[in-house]
Protein backbone atom coordinates (compact mmCIF):
# COMPACT_ATOMS: atom_id res chain seq x y z
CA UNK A 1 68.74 53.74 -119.17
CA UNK A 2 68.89 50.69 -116.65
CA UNK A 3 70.08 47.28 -116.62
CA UNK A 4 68.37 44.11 -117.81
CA UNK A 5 67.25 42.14 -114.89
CA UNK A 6 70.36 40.20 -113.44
CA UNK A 7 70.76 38.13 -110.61
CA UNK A 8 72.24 40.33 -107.94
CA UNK A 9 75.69 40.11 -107.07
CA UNK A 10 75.72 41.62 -103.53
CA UNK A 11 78.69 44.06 -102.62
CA UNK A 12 78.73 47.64 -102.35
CA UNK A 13 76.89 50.16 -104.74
CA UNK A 14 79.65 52.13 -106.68
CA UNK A 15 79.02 55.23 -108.46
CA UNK A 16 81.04 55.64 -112.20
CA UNK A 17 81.55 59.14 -114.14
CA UNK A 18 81.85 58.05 -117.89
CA UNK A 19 83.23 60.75 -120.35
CA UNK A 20 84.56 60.80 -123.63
CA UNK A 21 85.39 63.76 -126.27
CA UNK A 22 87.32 62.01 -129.64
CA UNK A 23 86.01 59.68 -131.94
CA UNK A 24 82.15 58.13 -131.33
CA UNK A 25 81.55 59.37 -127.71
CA UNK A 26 78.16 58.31 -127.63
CA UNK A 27 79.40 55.01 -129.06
CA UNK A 28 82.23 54.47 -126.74
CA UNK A 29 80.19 55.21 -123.30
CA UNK A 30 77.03 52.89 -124.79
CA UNK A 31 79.75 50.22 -125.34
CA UNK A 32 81.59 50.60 -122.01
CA UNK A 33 78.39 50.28 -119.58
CA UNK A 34 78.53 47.01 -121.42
CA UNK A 35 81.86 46.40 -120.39
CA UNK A 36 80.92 47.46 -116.86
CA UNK A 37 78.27 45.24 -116.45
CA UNK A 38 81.13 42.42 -117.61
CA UNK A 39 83.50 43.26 -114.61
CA UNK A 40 84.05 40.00 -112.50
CA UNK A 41 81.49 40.39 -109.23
CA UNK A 42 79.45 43.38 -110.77
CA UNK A 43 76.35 44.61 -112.14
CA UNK A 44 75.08 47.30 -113.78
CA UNK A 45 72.19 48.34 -111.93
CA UNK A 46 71.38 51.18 -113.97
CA UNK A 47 73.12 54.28 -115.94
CA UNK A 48 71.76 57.76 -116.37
CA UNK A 49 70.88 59.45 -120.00
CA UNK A 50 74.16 60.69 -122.08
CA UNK A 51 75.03 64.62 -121.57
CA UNK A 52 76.88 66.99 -123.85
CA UNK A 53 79.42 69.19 -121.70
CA UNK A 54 82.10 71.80 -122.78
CA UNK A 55 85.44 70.73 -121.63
CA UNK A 56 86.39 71.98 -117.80
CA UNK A 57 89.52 73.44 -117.76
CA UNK A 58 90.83 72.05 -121.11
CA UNK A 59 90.41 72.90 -124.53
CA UNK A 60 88.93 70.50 -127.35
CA UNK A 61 85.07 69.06 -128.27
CA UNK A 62 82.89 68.99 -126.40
CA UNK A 63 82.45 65.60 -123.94
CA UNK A 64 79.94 63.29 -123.69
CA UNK A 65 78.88 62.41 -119.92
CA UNK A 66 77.21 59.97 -117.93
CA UNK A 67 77.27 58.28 -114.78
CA UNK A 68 77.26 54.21 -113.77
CA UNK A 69 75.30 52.70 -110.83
CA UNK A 70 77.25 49.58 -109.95
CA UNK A 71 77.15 46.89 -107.32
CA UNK A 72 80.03 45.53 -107.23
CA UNK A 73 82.24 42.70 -104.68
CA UNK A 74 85.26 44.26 -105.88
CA UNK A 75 87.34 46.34 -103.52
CA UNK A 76 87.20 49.62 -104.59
CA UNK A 77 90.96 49.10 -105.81
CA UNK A 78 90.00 46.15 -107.89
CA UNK A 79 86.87 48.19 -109.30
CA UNK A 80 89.70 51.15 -110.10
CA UNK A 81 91.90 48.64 -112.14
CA UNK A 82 89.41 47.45 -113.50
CA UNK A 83 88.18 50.81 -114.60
CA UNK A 84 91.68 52.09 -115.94
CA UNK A 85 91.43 48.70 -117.96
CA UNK A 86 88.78 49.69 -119.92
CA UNK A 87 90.19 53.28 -120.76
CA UNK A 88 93.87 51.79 -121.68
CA UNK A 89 91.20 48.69 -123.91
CA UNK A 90 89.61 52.26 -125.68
CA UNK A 91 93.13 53.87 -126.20
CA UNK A 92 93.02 56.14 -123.68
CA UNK A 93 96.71 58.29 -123.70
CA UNK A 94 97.63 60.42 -120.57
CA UNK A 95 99.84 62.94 -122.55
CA UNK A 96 99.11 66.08 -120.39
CA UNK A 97 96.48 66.16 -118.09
CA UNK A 98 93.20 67.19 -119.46
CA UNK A 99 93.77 66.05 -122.41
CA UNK A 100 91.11 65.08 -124.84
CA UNK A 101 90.07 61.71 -124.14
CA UNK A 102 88.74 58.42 -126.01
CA UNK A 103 87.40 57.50 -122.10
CA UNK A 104 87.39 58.86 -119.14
CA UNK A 105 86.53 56.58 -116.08
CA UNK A 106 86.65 57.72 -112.53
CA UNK A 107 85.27 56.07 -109.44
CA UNK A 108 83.47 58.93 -107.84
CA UNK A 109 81.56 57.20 -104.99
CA UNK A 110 82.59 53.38 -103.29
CA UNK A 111 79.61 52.89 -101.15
CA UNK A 112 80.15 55.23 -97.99
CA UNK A 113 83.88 55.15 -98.18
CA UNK A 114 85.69 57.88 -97.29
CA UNK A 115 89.21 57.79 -98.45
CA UNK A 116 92.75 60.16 -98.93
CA UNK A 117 94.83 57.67 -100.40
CA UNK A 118 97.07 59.27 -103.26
CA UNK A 119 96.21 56.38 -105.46
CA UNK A 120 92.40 56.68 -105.03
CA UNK A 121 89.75 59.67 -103.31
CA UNK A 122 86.40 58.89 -102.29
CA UNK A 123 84.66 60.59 -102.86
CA UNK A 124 86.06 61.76 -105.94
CA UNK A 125 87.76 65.51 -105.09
CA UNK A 126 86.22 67.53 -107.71
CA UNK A 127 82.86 65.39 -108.21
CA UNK A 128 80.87 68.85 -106.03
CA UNK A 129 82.24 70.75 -108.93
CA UNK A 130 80.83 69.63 -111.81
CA UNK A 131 77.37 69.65 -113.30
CA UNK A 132 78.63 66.63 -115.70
CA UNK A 133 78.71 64.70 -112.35
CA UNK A 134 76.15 65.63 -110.26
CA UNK A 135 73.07 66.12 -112.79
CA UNK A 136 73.58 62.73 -113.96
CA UNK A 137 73.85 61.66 -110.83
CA UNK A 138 71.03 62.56 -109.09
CA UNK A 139 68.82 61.40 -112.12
CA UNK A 140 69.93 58.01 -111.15
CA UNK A 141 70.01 59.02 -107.33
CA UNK A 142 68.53 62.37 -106.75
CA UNK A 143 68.28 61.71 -102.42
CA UNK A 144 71.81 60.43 -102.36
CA UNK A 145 74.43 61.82 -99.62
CA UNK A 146 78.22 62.33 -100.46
CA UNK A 147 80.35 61.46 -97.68
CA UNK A 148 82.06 64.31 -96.35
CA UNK A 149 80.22 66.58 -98.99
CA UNK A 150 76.28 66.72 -97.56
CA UNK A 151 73.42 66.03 -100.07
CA UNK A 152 72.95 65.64 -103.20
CA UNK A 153 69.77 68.16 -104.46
CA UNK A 154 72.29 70.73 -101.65
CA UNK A 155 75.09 70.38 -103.82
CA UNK A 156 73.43 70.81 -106.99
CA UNK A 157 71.87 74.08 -105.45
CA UNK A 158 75.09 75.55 -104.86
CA UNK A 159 77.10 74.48 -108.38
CA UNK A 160 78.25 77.33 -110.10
CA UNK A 161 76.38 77.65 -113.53
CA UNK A 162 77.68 74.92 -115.78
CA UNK A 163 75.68 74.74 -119.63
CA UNK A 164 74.67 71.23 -120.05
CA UNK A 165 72.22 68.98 -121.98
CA UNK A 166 70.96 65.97 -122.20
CA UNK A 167 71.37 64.21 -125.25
CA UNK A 168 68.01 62.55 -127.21
């Protein structure tokens, strides 16, 4: 899935993990890469296929996955409020955490930017982990490097087995 042709809006390239397990999933992310692409100062530059996971260290449905290519001339704190936005828009609730979710945004990569701030990691601390990350990831990206992390066909190599599939 890309973007339609847009005029470019310079920036960084920022890298988006969509998820969602209640209501229309499929719906939801479909309608928030439209959202994304509405952010002031970004594009869309393209998003990978949708992918059915099994929730990681929760209980619940199953999610739906993707990933966002952005470039964006937000800071990556704008781009994060921005982000949380859109999940509180969808009706997003924090109750406990890993809770089922109508959204789940999180900035997993802001250009090179290496960061520990309590408010926001880059890259994300638990993107290496997961398979709902990383294989839609490197369909949009597959000779990308994570700061701090090494590539991305390395880290793929060494995930721990994680069922996934790509929806139709």
């Amino acid at each position: 899935m890309t973007a339609p042709d847009r005029p470019s809006v310079g920036g960084r390239p920022a890298f988006v993990g969509l998820g969602a397990n209640l209501g229309d999933a499929a719906g939801t992310l479909r309608d928030t890469l439209v959202q994304l692409d509405r952010l002031p100062q970004t594009r869309l530059r393209a998003a990978s296929s949708l992918y059915r996971t099994a929730p990681v260290e929760a209980d619940g449905p199953d999610y739906v996955n993707a990933v966002a290519w952005l470039d964006t001339g937000l800071s990556a704190s704008e781009l994060l409020a921005g982000l949380q936005g859109l999940e509180q828009d969808a009706g997003r609730l924090r109750s406990y955490r890993n809770a089922p979710r109508t959204l789940d945004l999180d900035l997993l990569l802001y250009g090179d930017e290496v960061s520990e701030d309590p408010l926001l990691t880059l890259p994300h601390p638990r993107m290496h982990l997961r398979a709902f990350v990383l294989v839609p990831l490197a369909e949009l990206c597959a000779d990308l490097y994570v700061p701090g992390r090494g590539a991305l066909r390395d880290l793929l190599h060494q995930l721990e087995p994680q069922p996934i599939s790509r929806l139709a």
